[in-house]
N, C-alpha and C. Protein backbone atom coordinates (compact mmCIF):
# COMPACT_ATOMS: atom_id res chain seq x y z
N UNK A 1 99.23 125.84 118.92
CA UNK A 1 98.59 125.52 117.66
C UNK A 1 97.43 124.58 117.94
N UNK A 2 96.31 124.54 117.10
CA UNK A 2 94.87 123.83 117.67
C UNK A 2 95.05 123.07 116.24
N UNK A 3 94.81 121.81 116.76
CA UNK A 3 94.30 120.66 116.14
C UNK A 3 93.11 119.75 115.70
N UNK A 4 92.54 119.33 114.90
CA UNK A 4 91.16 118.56 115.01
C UNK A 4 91.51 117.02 114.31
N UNK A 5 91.62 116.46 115.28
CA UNK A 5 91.67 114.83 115.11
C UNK A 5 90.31 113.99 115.01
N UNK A 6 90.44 113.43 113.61
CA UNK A 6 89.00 112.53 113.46
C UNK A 6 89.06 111.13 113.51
N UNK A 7 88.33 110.39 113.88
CA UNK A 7 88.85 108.87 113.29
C UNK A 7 87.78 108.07 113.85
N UNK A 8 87.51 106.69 113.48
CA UNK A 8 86.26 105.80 113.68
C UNK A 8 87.04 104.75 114.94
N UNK A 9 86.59 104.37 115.96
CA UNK A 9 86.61 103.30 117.32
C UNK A 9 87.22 102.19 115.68
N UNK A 10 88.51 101.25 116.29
CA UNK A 10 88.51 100.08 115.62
C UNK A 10 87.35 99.18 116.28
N UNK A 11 87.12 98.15 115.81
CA UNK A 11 86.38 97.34 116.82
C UNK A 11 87.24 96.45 117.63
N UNK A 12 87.98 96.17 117.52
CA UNK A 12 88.88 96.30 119.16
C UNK A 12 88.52 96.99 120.05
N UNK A 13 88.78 98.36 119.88
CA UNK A 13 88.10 99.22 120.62
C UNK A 13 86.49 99.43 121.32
N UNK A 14 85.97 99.18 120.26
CA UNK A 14 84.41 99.06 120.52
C UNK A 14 84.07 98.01 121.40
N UNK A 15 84.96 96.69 121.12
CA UNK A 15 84.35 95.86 122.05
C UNK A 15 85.15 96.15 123.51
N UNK A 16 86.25 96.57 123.82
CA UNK A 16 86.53 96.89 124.94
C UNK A 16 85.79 97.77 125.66
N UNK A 17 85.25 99.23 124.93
CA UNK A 17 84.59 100.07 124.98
C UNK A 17 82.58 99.54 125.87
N UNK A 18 82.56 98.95 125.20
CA UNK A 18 80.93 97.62 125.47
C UNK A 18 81.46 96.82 126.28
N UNK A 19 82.68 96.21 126.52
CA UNK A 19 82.70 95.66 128.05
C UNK A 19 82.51 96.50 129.43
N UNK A 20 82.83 97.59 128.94
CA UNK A 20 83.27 98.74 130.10
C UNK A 20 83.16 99.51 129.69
N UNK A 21 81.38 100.54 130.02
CA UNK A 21 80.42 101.32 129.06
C UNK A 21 80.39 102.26 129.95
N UNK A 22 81.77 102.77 131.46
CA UNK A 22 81.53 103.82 131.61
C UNK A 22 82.96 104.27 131.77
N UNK A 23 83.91 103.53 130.62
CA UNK A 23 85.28 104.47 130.73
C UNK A 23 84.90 105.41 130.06
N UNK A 24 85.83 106.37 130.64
CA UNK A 24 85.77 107.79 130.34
C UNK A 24 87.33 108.06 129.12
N UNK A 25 86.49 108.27 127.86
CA UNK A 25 87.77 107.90 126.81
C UNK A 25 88.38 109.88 126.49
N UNK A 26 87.41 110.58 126.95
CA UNK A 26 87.86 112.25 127.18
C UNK A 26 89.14 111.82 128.33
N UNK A 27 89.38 111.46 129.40
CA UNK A 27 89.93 111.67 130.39
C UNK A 27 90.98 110.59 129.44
N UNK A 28 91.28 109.87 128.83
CA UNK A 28 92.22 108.95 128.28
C UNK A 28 93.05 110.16 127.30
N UNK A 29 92.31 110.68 126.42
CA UNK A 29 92.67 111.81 125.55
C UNK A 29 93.10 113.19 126.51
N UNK A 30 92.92 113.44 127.33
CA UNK A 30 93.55 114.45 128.15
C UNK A 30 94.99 114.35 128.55
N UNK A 31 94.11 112.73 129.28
CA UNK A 31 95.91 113.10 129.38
C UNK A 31 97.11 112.44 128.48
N UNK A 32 96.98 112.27 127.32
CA UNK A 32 97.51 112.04 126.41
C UNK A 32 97.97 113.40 125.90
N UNK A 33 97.07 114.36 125.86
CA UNK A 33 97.24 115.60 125.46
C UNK A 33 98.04 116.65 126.26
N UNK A 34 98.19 116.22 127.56
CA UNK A 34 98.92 116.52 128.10
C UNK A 34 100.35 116.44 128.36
N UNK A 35 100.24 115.42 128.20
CA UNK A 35 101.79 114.84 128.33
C UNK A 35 102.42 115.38 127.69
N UNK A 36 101.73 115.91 126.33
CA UNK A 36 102.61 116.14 125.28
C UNK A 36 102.63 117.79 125.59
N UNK A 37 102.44 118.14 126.81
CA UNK A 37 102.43 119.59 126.88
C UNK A 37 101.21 120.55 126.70
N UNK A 38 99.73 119.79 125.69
CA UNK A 38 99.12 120.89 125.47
C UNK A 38 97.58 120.93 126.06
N UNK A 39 96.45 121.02 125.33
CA UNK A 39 95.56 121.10 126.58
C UNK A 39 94.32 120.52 125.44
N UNK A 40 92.89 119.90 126.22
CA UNK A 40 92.50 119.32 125.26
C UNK A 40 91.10 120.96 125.56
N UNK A 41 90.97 120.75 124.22
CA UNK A 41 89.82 121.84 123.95
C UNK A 41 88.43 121.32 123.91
N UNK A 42 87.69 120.61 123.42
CA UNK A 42 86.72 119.55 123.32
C UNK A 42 87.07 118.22 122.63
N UNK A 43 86.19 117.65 123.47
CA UNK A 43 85.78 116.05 122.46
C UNK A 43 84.17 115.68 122.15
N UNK A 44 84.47 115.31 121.16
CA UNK A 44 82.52 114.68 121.00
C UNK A 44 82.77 113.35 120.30
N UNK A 45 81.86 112.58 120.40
CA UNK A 45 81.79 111.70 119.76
C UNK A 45 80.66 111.60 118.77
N UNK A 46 81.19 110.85 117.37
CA UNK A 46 79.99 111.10 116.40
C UNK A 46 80.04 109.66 115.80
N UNK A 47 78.95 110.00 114.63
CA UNK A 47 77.96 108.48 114.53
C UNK A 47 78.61 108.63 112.89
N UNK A 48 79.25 109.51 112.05
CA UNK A 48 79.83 109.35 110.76
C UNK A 48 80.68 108.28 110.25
N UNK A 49 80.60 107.34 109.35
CA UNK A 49 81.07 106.65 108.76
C UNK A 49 81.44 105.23 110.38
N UNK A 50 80.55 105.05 111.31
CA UNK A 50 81.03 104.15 112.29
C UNK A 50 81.11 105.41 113.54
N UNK A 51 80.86 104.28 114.82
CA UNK A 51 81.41 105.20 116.29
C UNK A 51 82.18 105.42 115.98
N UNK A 52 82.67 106.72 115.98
CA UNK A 52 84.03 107.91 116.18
C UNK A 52 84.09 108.50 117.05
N UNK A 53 85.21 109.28 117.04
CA UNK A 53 85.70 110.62 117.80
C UNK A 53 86.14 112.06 117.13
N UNK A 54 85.92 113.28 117.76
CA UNK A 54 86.46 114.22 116.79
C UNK A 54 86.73 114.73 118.22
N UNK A 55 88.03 115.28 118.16
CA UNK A 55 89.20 115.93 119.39
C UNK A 55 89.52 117.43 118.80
N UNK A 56 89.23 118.43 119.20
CA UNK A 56 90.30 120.02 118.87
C UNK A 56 91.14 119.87 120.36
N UNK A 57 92.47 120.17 120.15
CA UNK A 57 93.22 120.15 121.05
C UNK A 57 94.23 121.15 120.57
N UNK A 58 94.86 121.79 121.43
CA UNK A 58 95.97 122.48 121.30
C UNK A 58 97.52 122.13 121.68
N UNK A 59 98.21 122.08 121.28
CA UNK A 59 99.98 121.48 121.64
C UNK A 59 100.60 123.19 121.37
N UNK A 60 101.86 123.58 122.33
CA UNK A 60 102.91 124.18 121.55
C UNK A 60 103.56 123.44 120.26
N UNK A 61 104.04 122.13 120.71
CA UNK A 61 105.02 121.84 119.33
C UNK A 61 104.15 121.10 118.45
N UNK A 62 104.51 121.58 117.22
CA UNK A 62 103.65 121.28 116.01
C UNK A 62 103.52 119.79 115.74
N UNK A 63 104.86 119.09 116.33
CA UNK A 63 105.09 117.69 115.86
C UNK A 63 104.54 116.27 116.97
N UNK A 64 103.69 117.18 118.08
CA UNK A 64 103.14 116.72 118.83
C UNK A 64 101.69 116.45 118.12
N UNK A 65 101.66 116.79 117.44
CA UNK A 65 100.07 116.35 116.87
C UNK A 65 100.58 114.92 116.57
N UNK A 66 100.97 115.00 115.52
CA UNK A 66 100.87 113.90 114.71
C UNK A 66 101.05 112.76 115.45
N UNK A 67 102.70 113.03 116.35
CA UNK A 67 102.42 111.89 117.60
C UNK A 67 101.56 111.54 118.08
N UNK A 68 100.73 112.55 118.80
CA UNK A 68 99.27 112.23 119.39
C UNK A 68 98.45 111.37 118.15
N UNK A 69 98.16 111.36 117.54
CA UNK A 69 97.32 110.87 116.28
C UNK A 69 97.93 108.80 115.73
N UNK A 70 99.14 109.35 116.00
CA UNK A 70 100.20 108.27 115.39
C UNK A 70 99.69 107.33 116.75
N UNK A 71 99.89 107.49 117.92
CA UNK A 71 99.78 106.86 118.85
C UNK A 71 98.24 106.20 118.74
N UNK A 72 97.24 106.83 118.98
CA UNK A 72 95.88 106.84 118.81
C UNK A 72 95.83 105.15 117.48
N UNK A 73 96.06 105.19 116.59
CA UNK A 73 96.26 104.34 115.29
C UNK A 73 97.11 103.10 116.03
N UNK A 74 98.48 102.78 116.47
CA UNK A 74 99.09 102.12 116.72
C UNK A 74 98.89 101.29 117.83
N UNK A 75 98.17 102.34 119.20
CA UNK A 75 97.21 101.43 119.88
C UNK A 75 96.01 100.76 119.57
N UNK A 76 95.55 100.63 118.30
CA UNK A 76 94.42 100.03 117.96
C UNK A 76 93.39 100.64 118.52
N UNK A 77 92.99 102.05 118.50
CA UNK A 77 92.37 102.46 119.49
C UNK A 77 91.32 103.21 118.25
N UNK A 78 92.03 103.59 117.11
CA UNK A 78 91.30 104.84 116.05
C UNK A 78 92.13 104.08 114.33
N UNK A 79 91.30 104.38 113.67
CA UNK A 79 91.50 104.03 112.02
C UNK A 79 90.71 105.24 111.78
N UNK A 80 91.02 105.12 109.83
CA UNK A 80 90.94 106.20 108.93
C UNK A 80 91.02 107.63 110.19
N UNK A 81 91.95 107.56 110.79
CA UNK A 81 92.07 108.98 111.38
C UNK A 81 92.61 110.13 110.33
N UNK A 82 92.26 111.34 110.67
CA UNK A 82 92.88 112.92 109.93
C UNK A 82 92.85 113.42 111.05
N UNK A 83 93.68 114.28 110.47
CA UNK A 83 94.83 114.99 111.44
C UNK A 83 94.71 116.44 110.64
N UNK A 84 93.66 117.75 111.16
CA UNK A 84 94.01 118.68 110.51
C UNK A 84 94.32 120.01 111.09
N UNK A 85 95.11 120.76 111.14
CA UNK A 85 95.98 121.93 111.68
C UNK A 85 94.61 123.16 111.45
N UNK A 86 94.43 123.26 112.63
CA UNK A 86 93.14 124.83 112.55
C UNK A 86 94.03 125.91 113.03
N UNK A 87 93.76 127.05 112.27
CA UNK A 87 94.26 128.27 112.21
C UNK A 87 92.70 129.59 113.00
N UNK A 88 93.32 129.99 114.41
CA UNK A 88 92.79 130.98 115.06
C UNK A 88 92.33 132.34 113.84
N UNK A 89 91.56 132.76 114.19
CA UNK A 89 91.41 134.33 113.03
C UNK A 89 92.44 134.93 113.42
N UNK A 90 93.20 135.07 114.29
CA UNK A 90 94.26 135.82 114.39
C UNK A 90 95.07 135.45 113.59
N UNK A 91 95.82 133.98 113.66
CA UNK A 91 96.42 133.44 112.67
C UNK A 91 95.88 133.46 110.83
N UNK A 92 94.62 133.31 110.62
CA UNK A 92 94.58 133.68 109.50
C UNK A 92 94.85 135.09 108.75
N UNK A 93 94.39 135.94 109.84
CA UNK A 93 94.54 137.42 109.40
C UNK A 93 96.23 137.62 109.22
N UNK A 94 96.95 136.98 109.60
CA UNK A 94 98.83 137.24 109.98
C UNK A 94 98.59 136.45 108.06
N UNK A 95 97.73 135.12 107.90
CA UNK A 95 98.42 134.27 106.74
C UNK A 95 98.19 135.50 105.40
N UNK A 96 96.76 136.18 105.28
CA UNK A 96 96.88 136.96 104.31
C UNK A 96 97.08 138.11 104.19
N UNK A 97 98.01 138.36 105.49
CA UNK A 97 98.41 139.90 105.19
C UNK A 97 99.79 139.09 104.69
N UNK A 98 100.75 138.13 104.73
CA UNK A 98 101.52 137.75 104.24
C UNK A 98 101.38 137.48 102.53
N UNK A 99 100.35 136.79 102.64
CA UNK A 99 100.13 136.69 101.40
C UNK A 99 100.36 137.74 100.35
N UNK A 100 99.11 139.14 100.55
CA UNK A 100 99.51 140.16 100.25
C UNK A 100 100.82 141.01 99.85
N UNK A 101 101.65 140.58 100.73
CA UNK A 101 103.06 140.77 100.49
C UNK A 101 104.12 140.11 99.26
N UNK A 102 103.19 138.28 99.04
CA UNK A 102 104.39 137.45 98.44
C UNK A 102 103.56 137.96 96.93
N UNK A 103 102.42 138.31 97.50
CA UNK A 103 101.09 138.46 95.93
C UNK A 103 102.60 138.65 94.23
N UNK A 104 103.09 139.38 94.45
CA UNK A 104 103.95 140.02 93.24
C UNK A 104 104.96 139.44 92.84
N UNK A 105 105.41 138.56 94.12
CA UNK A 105 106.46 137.83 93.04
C UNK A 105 106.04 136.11 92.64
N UNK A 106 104.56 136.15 92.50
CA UNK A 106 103.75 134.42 92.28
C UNK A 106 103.99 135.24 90.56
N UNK A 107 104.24 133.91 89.76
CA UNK A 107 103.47 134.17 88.46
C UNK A 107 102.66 132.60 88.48
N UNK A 108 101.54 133.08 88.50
CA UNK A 108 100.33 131.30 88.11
C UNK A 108 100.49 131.21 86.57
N UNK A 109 100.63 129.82 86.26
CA UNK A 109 100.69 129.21 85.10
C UNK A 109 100.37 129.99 83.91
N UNK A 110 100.28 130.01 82.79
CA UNK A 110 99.87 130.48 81.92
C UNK A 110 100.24 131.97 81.71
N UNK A 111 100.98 132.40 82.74
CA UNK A 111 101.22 134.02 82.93
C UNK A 111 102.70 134.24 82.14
């Protein structure tokens, strides 16, 4: 399952980050991402709302995201982080041919 983790440097971070302006914070997130079994897909860093990070990564277990994310926050490392679950076209094409299926027994409001 692929993931996209967002969140702004605390300044904790930032100033550790400006003491030591050639750690490599991809290779910190790897193997974080690893551990947990899955593999990191890209990182970039962006200039939105404060220095950030935005991570797509992939895990088998679903509940490895959030860990990954949870951890990230608790080390003082990331704030206002999101945490959002991306779906492959393969996977979407599986969600609305399901859909299709449940279509008949939804009644929406007012029906």
């Amino acid at each position: 399952m692929h993931f996209c983790l967002t969140g702004q440097y605390t300044p904790r971070a930032l100033n550790a980050i400006l003491e030591n302006p050639t750690t490599n914070r991809q290779e910190a997130a790897r193997k974080l991402i690893e551990a947990a079994g899955g593999k990191l897909v890209s990182m970039y860093s962006v200039a939105t709302d404060g220095p950030g990070v935005l991570v797509i990564f992939e895990v088998p277990d679903p509940s490895a995201a959030p860990a990954i994310s949870g951890l990230t926050v608790t080390a003082g490392t990331l704030q206002n982080v999101k945490l959002t679950r991306l779906f492959t076209q393969d996977e979407i094409k599986q969600v609305r041919q399901n859909a299709a299926k449940l279509r008949s027994s939804y009644t929406p409001p007012g029906s």
